[in-house]
C-alpha atoms as a PDB file:
ATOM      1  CA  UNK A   1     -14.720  -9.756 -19.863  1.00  0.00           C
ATOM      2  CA  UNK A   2     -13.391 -13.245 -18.637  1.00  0.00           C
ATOM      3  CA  UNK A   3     -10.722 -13.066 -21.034  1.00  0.00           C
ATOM      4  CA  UNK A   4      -9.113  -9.722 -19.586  1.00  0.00           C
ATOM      5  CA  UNK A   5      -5.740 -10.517 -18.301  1.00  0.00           C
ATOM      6  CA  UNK A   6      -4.198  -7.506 -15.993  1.00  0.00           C
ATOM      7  CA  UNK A   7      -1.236  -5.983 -17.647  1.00  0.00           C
ATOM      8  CA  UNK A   8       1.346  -4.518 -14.169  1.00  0.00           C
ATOM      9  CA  UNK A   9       2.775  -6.629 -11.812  1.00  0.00           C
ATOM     10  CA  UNK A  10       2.626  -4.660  -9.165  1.00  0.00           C
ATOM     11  CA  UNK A  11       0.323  -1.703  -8.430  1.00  0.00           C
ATOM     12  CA  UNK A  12       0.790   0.867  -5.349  1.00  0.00           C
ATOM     13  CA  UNK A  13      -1.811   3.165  -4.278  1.00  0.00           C
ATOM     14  CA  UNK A  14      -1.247   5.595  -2.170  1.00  0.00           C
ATOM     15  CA  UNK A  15      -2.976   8.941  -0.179  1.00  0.00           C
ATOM     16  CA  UNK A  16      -1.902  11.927   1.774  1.00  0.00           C
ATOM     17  CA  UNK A  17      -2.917  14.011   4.668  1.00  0.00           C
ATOM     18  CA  UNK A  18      -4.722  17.085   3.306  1.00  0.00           C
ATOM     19  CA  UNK A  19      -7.181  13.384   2.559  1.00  0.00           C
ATOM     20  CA  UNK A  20     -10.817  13.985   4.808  1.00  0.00           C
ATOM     21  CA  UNK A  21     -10.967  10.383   6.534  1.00  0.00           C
ATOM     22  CA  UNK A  22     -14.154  11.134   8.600  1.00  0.00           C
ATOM     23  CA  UNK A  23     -15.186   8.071   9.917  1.00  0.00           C
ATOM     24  CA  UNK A  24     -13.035   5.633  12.555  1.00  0.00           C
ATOM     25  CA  UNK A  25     -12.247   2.093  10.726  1.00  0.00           C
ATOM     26  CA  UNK A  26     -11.339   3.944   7.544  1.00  0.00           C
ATOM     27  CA  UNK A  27      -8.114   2.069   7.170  1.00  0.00           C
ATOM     28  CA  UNK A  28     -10.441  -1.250   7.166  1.00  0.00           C
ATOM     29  CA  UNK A  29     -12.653   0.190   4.651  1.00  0.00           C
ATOM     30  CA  UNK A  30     -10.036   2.038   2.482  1.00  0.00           C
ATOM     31  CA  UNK A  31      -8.075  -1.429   1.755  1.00  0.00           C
ATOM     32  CA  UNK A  32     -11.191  -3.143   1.353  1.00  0.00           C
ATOM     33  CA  UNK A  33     -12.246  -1.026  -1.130  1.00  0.00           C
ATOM     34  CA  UNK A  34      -9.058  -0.908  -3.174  1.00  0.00           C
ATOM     35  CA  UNK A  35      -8.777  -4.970  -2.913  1.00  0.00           C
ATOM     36  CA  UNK A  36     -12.303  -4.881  -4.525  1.00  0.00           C
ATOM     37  CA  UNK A  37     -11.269  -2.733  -7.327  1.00  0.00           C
ATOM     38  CA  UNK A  38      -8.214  -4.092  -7.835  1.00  0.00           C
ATOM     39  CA  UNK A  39     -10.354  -7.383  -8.673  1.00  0.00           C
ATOM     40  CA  UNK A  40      -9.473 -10.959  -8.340  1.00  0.00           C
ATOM     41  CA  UNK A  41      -6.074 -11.104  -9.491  1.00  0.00           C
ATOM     42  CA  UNK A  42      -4.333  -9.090  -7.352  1.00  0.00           C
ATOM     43  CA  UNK A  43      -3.832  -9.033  -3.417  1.00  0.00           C
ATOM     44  CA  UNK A  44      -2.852  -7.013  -1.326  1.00  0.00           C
ATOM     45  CA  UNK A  45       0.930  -7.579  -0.507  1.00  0.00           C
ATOM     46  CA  UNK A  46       1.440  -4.920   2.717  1.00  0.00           C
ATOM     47  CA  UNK A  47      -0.417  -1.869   3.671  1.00  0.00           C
ATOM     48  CA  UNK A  48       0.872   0.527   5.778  1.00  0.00           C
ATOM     49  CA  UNK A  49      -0.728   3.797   7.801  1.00  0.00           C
ATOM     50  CA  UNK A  50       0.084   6.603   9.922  1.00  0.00           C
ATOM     51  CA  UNK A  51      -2.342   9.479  10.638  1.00  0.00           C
ATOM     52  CA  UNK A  52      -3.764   9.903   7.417  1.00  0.00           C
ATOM     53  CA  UNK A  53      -0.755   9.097   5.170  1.00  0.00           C
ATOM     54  CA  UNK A  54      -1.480   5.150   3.749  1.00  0.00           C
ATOM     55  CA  UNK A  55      -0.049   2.888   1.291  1.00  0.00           C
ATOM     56  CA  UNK A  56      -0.791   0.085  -0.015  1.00  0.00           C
ATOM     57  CA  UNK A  57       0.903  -2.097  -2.232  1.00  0.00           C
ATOM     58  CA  UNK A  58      -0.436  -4.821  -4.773  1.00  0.00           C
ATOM     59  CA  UNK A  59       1.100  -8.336  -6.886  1.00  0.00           C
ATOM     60  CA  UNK A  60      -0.646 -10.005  -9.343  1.00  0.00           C
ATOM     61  CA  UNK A  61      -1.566 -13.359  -8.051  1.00  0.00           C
ATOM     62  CA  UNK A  62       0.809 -15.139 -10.226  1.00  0.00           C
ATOM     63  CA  UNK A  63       4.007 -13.382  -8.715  1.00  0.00           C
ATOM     64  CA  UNK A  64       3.135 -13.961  -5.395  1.00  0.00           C
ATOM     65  CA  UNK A  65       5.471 -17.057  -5.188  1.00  0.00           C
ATOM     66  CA  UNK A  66       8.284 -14.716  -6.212  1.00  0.00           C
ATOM     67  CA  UNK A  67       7.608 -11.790  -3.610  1.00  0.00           C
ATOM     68  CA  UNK A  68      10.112 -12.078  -0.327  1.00  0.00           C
ATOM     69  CA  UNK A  69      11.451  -9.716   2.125  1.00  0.00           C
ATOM     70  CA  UNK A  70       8.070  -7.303   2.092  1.00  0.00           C
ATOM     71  CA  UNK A  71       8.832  -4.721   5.011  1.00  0.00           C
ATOM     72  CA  UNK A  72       7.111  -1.546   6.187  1.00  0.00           C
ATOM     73  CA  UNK A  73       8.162   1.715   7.499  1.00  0.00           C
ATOM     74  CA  UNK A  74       6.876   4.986   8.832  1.00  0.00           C
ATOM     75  CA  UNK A  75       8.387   8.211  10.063  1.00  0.00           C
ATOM     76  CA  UNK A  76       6.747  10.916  11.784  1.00  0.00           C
ATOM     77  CA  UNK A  77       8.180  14.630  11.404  1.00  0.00           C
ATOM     78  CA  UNK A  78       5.143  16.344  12.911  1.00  0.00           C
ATOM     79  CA  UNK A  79       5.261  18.625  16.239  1.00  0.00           C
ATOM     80  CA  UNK A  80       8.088  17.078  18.266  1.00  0.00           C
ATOM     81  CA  UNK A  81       8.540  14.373  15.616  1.00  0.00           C
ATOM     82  CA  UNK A  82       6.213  12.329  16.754  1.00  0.00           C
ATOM     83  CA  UNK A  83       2.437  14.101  15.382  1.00  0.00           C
ATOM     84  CA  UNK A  84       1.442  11.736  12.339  1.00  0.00           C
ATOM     85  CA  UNK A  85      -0.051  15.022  11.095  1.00  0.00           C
ATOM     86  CA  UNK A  86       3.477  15.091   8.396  1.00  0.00           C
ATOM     87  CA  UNK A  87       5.922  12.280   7.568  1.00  0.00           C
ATOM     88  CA  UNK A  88       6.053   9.546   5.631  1.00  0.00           C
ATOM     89  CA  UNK A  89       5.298   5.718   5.314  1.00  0.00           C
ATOM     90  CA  UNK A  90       7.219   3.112   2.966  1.00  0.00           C
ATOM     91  CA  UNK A  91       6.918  -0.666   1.582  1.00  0.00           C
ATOM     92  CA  UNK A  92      10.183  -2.289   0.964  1.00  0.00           C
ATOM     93  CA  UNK A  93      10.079  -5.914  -0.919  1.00  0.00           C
ATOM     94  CA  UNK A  94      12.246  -8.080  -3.598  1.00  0.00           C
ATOM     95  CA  UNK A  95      10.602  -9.261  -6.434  1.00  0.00           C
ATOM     96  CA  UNK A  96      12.765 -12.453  -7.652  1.00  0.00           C
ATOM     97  CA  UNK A  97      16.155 -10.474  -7.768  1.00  0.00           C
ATOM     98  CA  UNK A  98      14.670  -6.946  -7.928  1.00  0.00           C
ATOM     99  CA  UNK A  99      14.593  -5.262  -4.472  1.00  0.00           C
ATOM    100  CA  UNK A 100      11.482  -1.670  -4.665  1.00  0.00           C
ATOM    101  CA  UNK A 101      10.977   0.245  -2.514  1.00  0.00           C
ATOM    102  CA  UNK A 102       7.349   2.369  -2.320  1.00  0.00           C
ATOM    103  CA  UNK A 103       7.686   5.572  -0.368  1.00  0.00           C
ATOM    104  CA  UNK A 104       4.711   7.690   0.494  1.00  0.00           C
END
């Protein structure tokens, strides 16, 4: 429907490790395919991975001009803290005066 205007701002989307990845390049292919079902008026604002933990974070095309200070995090806790096999990533960013933060 051409007429179908989306209704959130800002969408996040995110998965965990118990997650089977398989294949290398899933990263690539995972944002890929959430761009393409997020549909044309949204892009992707920051993505962020570690081990199997991902999140990525979406704006409606008409906020974009009102998006600043995007940032990304991750923390490992795993063996030693430094396996990617537990811990946690993060997207940090200010919408006009509004600062979120989307933890993972």
């Amino acid at each position: 429907n051409p007429s179908w205007q989306p209704r959130r701002a800002v969408y996040k989307r995110g998965i965990g490790k118990d997650v089977d990845v398989g294949a290398r390049g899933f990263k690539e292919l995972w944002e890929e395919v959430l761009k393409g079902a997020m549909g044309p008026h949204y892009y992707l604002v920051r993505a962020v991975h570690m081990g199997q933990i991902r999140l990525c974070v979406f704006a409606r095309n008409d906020i974009m001009p009102a998006i600043s200070r995007v940032e990304r995090g991750s923390q490992a806790t795993g063996v030693a803290g430094v396996a990617t096999n537990k811990g946690g990533v993060a997207i940090a960013l200010q919408v006009c005066d509004t600062e979120v933060c989307f933890v993972n």
